[in-house]
N, C-alpha and C. Protein backbone atom coordinates (compact mmCIF):
# COMPACT_ATOMS: atom_id res chain seq x y z
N UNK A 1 -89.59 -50.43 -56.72
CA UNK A 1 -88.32 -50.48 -56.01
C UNK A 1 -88.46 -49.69 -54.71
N UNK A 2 -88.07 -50.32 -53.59
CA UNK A 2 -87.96 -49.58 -52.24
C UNK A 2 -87.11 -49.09 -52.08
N UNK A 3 -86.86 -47.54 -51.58
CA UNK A 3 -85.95 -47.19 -51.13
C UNK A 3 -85.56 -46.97 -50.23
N UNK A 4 -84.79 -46.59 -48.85
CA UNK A 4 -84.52 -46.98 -47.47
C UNK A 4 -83.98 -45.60 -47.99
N UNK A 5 -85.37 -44.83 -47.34
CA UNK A 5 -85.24 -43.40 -46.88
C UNK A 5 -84.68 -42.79 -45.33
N UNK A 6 -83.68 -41.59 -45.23
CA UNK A 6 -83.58 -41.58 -43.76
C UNK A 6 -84.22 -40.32 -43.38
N UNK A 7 -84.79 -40.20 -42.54
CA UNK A 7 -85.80 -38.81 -42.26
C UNK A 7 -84.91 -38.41 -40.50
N UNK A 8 -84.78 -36.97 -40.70
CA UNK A 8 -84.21 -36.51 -39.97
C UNK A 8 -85.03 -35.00 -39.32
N UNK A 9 -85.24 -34.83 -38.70
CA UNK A 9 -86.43 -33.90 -38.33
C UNK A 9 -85.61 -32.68 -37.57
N UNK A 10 -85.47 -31.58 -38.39
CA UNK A 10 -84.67 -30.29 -37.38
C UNK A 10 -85.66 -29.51 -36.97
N UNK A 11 -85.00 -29.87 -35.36
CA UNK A 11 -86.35 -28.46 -34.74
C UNK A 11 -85.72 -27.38 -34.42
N UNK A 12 -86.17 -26.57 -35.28
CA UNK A 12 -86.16 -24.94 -35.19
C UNK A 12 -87.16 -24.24 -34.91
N UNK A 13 -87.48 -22.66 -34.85
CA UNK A 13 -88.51 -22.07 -34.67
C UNK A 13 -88.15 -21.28 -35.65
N UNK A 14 -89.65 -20.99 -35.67
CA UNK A 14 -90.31 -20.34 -37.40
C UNK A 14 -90.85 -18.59 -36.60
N UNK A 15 -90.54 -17.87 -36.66
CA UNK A 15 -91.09 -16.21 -36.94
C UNK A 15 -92.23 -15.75 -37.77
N UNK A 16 -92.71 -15.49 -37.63
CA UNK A 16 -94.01 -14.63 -38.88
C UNK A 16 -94.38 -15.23 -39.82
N UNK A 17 -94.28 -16.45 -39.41
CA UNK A 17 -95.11 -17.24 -40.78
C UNK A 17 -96.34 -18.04 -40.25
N UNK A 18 -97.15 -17.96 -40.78
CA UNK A 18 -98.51 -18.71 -40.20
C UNK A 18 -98.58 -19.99 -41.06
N UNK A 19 -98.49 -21.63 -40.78
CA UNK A 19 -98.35 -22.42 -41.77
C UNK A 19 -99.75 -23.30 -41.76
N UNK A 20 -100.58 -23.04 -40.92
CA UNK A 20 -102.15 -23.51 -40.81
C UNK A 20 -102.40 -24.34 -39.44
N UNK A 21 -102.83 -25.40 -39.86
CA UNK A 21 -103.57 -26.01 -38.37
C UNK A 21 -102.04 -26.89 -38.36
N UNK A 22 -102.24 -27.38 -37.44
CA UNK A 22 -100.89 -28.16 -36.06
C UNK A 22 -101.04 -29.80 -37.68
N UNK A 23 -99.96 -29.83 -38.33
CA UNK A 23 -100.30 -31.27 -39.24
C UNK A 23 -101.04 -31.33 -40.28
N UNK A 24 -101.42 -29.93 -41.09
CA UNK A 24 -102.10 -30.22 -42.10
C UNK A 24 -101.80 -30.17 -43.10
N UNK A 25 -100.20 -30.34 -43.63
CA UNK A 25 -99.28 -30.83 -44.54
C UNK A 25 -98.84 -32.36 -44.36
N UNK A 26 -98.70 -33.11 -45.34
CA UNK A 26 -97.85 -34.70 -44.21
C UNK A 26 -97.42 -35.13 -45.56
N UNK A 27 -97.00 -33.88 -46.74
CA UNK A 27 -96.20 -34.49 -47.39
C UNK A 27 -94.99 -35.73 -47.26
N UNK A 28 -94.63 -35.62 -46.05
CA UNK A 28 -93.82 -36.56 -45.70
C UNK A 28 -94.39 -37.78 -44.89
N UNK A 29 -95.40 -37.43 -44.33
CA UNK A 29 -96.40 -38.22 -44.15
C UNK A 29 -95.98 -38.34 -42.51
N UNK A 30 -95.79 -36.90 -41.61
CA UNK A 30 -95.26 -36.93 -40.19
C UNK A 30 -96.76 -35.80 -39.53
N UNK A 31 -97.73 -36.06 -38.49
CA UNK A 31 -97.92 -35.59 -37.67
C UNK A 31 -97.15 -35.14 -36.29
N UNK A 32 -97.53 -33.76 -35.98
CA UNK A 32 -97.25 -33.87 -34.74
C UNK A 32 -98.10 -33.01 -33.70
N UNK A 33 -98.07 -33.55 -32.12
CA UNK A 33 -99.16 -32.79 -31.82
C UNK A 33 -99.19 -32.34 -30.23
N UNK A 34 -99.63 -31.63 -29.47
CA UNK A 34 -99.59 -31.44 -28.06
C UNK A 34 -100.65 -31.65 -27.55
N UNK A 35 -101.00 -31.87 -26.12
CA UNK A 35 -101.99 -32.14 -25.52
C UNK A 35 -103.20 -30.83 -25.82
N UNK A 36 -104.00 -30.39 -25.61
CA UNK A 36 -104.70 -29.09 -25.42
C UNK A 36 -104.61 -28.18 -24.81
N UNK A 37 -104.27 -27.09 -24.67
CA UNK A 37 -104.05 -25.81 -23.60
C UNK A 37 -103.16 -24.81 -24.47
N UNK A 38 -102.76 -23.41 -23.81
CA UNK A 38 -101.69 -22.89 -23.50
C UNK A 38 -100.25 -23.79 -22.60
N UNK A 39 -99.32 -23.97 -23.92
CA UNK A 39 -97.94 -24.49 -22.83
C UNK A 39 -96.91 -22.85 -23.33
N UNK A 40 -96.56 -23.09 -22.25
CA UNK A 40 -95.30 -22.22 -21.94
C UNK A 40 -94.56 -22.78 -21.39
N UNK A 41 -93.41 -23.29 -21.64
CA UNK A 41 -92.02 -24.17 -21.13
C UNK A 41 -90.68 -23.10 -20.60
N UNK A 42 -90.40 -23.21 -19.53
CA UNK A 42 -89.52 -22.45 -19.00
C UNK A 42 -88.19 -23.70 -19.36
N UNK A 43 -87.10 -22.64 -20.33
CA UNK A 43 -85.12 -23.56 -20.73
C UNK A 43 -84.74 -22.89 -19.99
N UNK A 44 -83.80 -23.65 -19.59
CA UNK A 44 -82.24 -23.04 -19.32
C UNK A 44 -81.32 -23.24 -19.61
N UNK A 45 -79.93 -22.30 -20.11
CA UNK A 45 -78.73 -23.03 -20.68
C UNK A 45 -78.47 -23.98 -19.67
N UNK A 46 -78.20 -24.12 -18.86
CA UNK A 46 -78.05 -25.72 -17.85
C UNK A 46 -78.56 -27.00 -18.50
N UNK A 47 -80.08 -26.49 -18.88
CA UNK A 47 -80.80 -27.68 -19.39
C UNK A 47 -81.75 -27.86 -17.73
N UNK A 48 -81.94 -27.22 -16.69
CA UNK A 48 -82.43 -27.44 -15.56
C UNK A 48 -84.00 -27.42 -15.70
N UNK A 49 -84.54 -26.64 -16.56
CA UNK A 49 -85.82 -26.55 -16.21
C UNK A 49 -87.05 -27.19 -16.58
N UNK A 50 -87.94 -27.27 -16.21
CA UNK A 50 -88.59 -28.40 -16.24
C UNK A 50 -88.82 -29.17 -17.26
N UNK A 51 -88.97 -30.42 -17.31
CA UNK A 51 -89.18 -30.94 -18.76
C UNK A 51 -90.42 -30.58 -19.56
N UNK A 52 -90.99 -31.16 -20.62
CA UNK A 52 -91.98 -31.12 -21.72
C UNK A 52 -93.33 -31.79 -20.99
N UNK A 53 -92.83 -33.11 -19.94
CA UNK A 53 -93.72 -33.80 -19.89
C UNK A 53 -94.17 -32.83 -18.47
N UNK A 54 -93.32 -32.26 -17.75
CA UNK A 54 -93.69 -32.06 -16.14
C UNK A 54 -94.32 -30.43 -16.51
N UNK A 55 -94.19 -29.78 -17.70
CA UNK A 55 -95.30 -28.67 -18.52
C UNK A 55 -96.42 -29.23 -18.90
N UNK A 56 -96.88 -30.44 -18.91
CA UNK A 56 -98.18 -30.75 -19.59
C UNK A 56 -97.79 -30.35 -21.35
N UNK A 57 -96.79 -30.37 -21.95
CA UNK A 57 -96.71 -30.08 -23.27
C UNK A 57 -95.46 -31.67 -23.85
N UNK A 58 -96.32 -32.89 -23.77
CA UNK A 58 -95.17 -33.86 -24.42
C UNK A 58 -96.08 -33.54 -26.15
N UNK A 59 -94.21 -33.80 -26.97
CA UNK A 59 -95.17 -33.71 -28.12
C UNK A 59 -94.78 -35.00 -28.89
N UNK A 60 -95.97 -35.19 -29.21
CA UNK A 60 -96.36 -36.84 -29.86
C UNK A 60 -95.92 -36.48 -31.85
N UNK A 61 -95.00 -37.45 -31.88
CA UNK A 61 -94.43 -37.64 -33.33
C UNK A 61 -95.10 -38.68 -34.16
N UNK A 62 -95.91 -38.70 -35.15
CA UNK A 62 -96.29 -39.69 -35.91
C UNK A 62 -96.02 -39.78 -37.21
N UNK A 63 -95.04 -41.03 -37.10
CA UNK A 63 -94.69 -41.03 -38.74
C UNK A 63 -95.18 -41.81 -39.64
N UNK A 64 -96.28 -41.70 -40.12
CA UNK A 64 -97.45 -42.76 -41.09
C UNK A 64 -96.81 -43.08 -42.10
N UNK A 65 -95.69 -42.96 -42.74
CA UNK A 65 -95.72 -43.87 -43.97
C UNK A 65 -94.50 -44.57 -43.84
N UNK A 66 -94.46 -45.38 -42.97
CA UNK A 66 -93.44 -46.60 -42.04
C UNK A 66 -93.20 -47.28 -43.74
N UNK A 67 -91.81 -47.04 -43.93
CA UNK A 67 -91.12 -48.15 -45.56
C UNK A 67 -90.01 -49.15 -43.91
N UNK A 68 -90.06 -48.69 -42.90
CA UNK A 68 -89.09 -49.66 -42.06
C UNK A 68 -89.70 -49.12 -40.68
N UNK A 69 -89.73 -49.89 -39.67
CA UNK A 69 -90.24 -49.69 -38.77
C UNK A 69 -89.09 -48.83 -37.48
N UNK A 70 -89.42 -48.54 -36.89
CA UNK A 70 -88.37 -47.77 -35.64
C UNK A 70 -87.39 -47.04 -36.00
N UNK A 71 -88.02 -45.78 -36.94
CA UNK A 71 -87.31 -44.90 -37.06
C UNK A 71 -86.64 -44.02 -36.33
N UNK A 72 -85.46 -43.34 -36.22
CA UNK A 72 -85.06 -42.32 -35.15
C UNK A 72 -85.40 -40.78 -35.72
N UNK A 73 -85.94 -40.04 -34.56
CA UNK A 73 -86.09 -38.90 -34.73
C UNK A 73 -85.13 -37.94 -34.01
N UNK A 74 -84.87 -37.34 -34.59
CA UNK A 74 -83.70 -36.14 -33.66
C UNK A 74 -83.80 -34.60 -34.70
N UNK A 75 -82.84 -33.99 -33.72
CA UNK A 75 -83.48 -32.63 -33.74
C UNK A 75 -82.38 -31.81 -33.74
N UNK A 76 -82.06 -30.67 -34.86
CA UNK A 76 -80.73 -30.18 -34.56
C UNK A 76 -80.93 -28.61 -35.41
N UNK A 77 -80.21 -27.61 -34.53
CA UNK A 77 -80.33 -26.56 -35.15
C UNK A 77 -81.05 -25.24 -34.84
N UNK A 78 -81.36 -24.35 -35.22
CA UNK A 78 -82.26 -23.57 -34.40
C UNK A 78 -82.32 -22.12 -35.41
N UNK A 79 -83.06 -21.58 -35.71
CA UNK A 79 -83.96 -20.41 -36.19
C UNK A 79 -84.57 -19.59 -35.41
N UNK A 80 -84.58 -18.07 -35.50
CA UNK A 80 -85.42 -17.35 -34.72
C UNK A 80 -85.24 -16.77 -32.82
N UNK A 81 -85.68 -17.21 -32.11
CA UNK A 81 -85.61 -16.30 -30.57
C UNK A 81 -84.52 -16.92 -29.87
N UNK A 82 -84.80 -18.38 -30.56
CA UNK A 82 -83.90 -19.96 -29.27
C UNK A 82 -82.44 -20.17 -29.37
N UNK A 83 -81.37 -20.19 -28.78
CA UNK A 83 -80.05 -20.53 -29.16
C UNK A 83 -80.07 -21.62 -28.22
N UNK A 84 -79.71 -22.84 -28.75
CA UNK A 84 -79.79 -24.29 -28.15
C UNK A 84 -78.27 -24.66 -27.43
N UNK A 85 -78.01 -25.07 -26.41
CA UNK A 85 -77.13 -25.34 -25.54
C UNK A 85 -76.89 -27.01 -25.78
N UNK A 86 -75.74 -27.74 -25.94
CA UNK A 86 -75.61 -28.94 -26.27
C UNK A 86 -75.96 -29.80 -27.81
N UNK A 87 -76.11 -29.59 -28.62
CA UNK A 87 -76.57 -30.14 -29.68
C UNK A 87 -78.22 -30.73 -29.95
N UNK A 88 -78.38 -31.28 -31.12
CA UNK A 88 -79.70 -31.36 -30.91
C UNK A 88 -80.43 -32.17 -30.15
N UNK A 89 -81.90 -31.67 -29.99
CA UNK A 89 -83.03 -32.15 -29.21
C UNK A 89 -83.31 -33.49 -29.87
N UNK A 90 -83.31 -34.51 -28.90
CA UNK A 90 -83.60 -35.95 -29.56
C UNK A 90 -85.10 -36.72 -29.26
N UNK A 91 -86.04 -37.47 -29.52
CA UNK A 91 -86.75 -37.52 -28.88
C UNK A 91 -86.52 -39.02 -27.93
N UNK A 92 -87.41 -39.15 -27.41
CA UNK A 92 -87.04 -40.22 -26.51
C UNK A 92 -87.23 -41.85 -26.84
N UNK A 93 -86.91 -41.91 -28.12
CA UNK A 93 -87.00 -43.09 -28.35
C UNK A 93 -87.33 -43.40 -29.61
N UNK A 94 -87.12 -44.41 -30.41
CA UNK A 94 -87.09 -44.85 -31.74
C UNK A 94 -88.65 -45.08 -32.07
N UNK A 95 -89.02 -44.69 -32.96
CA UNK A 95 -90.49 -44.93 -33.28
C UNK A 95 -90.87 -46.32 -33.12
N UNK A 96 -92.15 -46.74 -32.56
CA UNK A 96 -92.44 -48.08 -32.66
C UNK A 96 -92.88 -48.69 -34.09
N UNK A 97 -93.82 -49.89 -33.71
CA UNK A 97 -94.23 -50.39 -34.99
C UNK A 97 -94.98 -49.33 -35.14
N UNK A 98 -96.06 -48.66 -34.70
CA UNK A 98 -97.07 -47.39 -35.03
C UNK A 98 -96.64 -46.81 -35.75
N UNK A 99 -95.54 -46.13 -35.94
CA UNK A 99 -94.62 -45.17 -36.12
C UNK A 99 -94.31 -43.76 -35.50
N UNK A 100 -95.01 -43.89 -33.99
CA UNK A 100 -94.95 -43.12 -32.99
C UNK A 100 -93.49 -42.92 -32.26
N UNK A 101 -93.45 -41.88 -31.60
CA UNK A 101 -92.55 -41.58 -30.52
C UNK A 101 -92.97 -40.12 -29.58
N UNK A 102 -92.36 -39.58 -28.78
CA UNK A 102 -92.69 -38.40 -28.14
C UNK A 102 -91.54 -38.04 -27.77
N UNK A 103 -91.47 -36.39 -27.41
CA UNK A 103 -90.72 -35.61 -27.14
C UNK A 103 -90.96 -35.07 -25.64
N UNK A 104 -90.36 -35.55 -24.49
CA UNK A 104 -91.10 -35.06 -23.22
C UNK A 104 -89.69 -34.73 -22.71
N UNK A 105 -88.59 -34.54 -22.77
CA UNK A 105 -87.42 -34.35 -21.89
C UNK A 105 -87.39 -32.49 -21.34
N UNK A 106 -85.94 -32.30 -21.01
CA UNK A 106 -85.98 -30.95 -20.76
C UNK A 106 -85.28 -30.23 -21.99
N UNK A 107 -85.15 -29.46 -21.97
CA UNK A 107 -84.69 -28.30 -23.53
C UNK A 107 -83.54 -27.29 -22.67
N UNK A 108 -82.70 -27.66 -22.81
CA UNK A 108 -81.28 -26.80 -22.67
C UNK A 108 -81.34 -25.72 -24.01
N UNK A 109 -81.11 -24.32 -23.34
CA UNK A 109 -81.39 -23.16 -24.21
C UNK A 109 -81.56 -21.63 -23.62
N UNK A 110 -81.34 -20.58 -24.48
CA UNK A 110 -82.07 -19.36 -24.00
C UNK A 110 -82.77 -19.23 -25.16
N UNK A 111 -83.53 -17.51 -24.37
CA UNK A 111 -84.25 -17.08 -26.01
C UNK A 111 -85.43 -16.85 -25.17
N UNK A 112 -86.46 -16.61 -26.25
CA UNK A 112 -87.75 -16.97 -26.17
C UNK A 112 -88.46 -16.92 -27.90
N UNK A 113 -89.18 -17.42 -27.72
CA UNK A 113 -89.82 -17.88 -29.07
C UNK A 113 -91.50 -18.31 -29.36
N UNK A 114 -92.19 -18.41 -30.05
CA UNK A 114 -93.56 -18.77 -30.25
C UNK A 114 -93.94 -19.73 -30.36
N UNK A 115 -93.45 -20.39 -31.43
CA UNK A 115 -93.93 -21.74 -32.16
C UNK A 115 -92.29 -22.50 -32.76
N UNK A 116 -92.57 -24.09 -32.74
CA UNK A 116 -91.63 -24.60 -32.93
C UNK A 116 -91.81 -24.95 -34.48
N UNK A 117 -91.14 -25.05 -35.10
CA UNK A 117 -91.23 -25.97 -36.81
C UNK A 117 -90.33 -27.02 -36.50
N UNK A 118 -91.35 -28.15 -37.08
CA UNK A 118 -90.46 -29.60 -37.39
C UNK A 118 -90.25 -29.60 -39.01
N UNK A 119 -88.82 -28.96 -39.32
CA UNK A 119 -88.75 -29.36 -40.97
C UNK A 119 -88.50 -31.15 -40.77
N UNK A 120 -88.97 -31.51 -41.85
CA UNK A 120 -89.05 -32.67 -42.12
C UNK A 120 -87.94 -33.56 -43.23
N UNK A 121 -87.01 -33.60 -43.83
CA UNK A 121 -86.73 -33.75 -44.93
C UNK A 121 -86.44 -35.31 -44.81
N UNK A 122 -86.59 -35.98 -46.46
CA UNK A 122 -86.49 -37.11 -46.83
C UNK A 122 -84.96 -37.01 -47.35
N UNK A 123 -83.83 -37.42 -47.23
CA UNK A 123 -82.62 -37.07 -47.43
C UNK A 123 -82.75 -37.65 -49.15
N UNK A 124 -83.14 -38.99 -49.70
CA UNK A 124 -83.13 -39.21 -50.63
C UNK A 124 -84.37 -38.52 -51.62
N UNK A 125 -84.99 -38.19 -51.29
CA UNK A 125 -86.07 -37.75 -52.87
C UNK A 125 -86.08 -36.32 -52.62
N UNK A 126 -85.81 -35.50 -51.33
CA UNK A 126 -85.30 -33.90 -50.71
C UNK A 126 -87.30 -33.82 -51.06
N UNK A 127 -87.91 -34.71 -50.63
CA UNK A 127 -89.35 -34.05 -50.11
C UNK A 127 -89.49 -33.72 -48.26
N UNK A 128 -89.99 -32.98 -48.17
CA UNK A 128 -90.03 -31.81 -46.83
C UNK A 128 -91.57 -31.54 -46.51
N UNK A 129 -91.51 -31.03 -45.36
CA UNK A 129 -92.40 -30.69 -44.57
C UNK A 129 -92.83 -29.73 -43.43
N UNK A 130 -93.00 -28.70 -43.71
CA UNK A 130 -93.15 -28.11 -42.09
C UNK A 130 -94.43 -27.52 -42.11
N UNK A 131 -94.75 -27.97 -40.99
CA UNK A 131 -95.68 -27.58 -39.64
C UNK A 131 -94.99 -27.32 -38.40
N UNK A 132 -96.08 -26.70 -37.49
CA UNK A 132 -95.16 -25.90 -36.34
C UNK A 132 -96.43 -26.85 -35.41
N UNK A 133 -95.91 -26.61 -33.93
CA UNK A 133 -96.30 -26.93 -32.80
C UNK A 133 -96.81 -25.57 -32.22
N UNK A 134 -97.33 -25.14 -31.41
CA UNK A 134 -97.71 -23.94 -30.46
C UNK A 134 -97.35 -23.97 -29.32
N UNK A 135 -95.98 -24.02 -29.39
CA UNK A 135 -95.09 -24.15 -27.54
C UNK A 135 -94.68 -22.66 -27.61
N UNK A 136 -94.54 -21.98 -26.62
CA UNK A 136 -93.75 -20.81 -26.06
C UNK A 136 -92.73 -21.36 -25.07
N UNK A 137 -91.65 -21.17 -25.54
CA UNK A 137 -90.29 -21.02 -25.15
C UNK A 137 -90.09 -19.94 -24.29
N UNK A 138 -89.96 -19.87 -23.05
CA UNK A 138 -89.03 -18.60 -22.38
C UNK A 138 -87.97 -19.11 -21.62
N UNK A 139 -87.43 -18.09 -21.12
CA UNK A 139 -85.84 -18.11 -20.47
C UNK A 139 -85.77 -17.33 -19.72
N UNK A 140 -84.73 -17.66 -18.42
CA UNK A 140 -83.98 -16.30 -17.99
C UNK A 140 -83.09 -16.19 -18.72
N UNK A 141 -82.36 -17.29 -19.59
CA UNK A 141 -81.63 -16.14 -20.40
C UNK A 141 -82.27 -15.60 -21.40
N UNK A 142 -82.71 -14.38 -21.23
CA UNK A 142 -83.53 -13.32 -21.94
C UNK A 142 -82.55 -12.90 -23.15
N UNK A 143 -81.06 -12.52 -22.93
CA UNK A 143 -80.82 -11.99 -24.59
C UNK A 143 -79.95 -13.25 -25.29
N UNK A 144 -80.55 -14.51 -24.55
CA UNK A 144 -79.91 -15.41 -25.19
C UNK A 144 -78.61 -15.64 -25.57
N UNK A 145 -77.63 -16.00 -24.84
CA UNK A 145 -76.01 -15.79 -25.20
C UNK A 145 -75.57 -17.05 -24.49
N UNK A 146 -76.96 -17.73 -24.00
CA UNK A 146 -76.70 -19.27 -22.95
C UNK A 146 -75.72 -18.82 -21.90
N UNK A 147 -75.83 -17.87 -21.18
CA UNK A 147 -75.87 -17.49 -19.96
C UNK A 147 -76.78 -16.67 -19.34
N UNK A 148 -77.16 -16.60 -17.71
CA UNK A 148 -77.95 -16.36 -17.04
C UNK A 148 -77.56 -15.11 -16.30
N UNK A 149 -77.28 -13.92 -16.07
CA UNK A 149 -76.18 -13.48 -16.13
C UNK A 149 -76.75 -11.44 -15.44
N UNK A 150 -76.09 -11.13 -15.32
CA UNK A 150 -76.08 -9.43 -15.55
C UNK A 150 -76.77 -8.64 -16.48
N UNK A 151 -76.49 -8.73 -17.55
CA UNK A 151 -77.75 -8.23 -18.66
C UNK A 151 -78.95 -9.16 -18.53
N UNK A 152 -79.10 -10.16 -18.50
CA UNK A 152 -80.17 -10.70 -18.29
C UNK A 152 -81.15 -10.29 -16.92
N UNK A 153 -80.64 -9.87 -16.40
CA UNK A 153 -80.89 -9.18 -14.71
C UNK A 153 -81.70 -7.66 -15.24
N UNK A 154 -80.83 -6.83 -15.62
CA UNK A 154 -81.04 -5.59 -16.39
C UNK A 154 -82.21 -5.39 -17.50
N UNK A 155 -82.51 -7.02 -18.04
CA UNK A 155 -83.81 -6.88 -19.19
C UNK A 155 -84.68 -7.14 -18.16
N UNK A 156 -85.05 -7.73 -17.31
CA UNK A 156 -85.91 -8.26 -16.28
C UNK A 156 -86.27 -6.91 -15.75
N UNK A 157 -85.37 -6.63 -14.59
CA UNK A 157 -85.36 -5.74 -13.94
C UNK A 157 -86.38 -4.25 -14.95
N UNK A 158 -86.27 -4.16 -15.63
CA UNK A 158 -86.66 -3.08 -17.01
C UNK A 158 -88.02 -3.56 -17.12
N UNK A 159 -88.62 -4.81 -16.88
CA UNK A 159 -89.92 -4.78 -17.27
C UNK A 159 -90.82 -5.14 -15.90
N UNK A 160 -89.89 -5.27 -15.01
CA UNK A 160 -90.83 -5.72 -13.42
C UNK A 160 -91.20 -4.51 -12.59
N UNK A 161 -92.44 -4.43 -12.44
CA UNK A 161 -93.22 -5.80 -12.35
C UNK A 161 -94.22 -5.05 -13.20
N UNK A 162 -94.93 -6.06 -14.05
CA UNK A 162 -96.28 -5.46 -14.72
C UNK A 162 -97.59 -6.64 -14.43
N UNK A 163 -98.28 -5.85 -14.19
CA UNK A 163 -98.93 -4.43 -15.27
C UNK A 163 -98.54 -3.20 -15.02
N UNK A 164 -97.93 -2.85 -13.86
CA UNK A 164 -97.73 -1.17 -13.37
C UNK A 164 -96.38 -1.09 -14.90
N UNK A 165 -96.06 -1.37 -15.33
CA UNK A 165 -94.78 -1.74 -16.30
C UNK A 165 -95.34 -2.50 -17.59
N UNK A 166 -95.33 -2.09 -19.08
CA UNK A 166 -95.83 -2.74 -20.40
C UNK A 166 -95.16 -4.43 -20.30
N UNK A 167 -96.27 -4.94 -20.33
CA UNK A 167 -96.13 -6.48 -20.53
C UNK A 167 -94.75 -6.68 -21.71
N UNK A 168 -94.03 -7.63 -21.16
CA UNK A 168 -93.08 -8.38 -22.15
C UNK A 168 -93.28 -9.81 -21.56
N UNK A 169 -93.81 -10.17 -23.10
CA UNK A 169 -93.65 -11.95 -22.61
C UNK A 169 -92.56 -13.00 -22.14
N UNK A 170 -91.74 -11.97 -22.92
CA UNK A 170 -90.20 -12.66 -22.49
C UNK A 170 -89.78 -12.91 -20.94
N UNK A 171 -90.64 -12.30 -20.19
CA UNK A 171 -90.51 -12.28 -18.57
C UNK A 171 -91.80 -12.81 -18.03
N UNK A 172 -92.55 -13.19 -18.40
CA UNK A 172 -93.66 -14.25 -17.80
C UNK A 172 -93.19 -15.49 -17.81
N UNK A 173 -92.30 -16.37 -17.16
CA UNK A 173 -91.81 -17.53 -17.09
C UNK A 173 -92.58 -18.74 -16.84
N UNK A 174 -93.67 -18.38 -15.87
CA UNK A 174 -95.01 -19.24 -15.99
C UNK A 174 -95.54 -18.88 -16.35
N UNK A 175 -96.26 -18.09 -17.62
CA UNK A 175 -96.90 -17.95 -18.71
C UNK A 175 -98.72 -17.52 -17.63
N UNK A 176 -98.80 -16.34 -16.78
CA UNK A 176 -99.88 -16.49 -16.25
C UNK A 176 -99.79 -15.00 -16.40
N UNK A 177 -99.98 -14.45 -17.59
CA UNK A 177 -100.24 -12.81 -18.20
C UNK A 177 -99.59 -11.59 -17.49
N UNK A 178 -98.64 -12.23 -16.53
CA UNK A 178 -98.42 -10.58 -15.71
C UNK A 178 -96.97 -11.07 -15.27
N UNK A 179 -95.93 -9.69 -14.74
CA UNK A 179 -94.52 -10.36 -14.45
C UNK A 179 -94.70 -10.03 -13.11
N UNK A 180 -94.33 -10.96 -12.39
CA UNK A 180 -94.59 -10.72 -11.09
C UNK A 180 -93.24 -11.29 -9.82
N UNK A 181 -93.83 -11.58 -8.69
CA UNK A 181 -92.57 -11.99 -8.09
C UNK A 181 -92.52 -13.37 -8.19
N UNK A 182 -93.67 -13.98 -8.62
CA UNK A 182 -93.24 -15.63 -9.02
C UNK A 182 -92.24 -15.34 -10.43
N UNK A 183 -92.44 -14.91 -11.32
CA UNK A 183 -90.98 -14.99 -12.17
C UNK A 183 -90.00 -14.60 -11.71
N UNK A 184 -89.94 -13.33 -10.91
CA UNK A 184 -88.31 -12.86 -9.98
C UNK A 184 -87.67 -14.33 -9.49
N UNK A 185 -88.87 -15.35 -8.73
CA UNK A 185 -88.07 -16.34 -8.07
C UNK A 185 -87.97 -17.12 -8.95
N UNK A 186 -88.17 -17.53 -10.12
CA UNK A 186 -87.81 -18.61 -11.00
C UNK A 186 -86.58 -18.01 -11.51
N UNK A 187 -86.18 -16.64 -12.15
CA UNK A 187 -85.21 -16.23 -12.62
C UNK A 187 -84.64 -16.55 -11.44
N UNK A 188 -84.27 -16.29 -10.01
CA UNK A 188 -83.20 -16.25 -9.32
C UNK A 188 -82.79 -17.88 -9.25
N UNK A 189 -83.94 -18.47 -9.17
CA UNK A 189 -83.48 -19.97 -9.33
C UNK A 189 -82.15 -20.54 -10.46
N UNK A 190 -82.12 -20.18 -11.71
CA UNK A 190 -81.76 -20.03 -12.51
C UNK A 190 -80.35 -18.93 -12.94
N UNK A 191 -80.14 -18.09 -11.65
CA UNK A 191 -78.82 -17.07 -11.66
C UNK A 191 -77.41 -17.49 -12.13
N UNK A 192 -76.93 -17.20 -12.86
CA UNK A 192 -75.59 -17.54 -12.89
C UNK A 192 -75.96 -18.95 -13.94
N UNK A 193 -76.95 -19.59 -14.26
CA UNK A 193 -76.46 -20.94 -15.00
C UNK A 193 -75.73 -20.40 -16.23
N UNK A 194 -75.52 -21.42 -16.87
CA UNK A 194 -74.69 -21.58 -17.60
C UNK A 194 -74.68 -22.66 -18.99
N UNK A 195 -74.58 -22.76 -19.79
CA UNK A 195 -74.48 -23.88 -20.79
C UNK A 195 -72.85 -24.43 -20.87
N UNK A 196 -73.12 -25.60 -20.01
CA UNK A 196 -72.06 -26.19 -20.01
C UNK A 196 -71.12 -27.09 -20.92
């Protein structure tokens, strides 16, 4: 007997848990994966900053055990550094016959964070799945409240500029080991947004 399972994928981020290599669970029978490198993705509550694909970090969804073809994937919720602005992250399109899709848009949000988890769940048999991705999330909104703002100015300001100042990753916005005046101008880019 077939059953017409609906799979719904919440992306959250996972804290202190190490869950192995990028897909080496697929109880549910879902890869997922990024190109090769260090990505660091600069959100904003606006939703302004650059997308997934214009980071070199699109992430490719594969859902191998197709019972119906062109499944939808979407994304809702959040765990850990990220507070998400607008509801959930969707990806861009219904899986094909493959059972592919990708995630390349922009990410409305503050926070900062490590790694993403795609829980996986099968709504009818409640079989699950998580694996994480290796994206770094940063923000100017640094204490995350999805505004860009005065305290957020004040956490910055507190760690600039290093190295003369202890590294916080939370203020490397292009992810290139040091806080410098290229993050001052990306934060100012970003002043005052807002999650609308």
């Amino acid at each position: 007997m077939m059953r017409t399972r609906l799979l719904f994928i919440i992306f959250t981020l996972w804290c202190g848990v190490t869950l192995g290599a990028v897909g080496s669970r697929t109880d549910c029978g879902c890869l997922q994966s990024l190109p090769p490198g260090n990505h660091v993705v600069l959100i904003c509550p606006q939703g302004d900053g650059p997308t997934l694909a214009e980071a070199g970090a699109i992430i490719t969804l594969t859902y191998q055990d197709i019972v119906k073809p062109e499944r939808p994937f979407s994304t809702g919720g959040c765990n850990g550094g990220i507070v998400w602005c607008g509801g959930p992250l969707r990806a861009d399109s219904f899986t094909g016959d493959n059972g592919q899709t990708t995630v390349s848009g922009p990410m409305a949000g503050g926070g900062y964070d490590t790694e993403i988890v795609w829980y996986l769940v099968h709504l009818v048999n409640q079989d699950c799945m998580m694996s994480y991705v290796p994206l770094v999330l940063v923000s100017p909104d640094i204490n995350a409240d999805l505004a860009v703002d005065l305290v957020d100015f004040s956490i910055f300001a507190a760690g600039f500029p290093s190295p003369s100042k202890p590294y916080d990753p939370r203020l490397d916005f292009d992810g290139d080991g040091s806080v410098d005046i290229v993050d001052f101008s990306l934060f100012a880019q970003h002043w005052l947004h807002r999650c609308s």
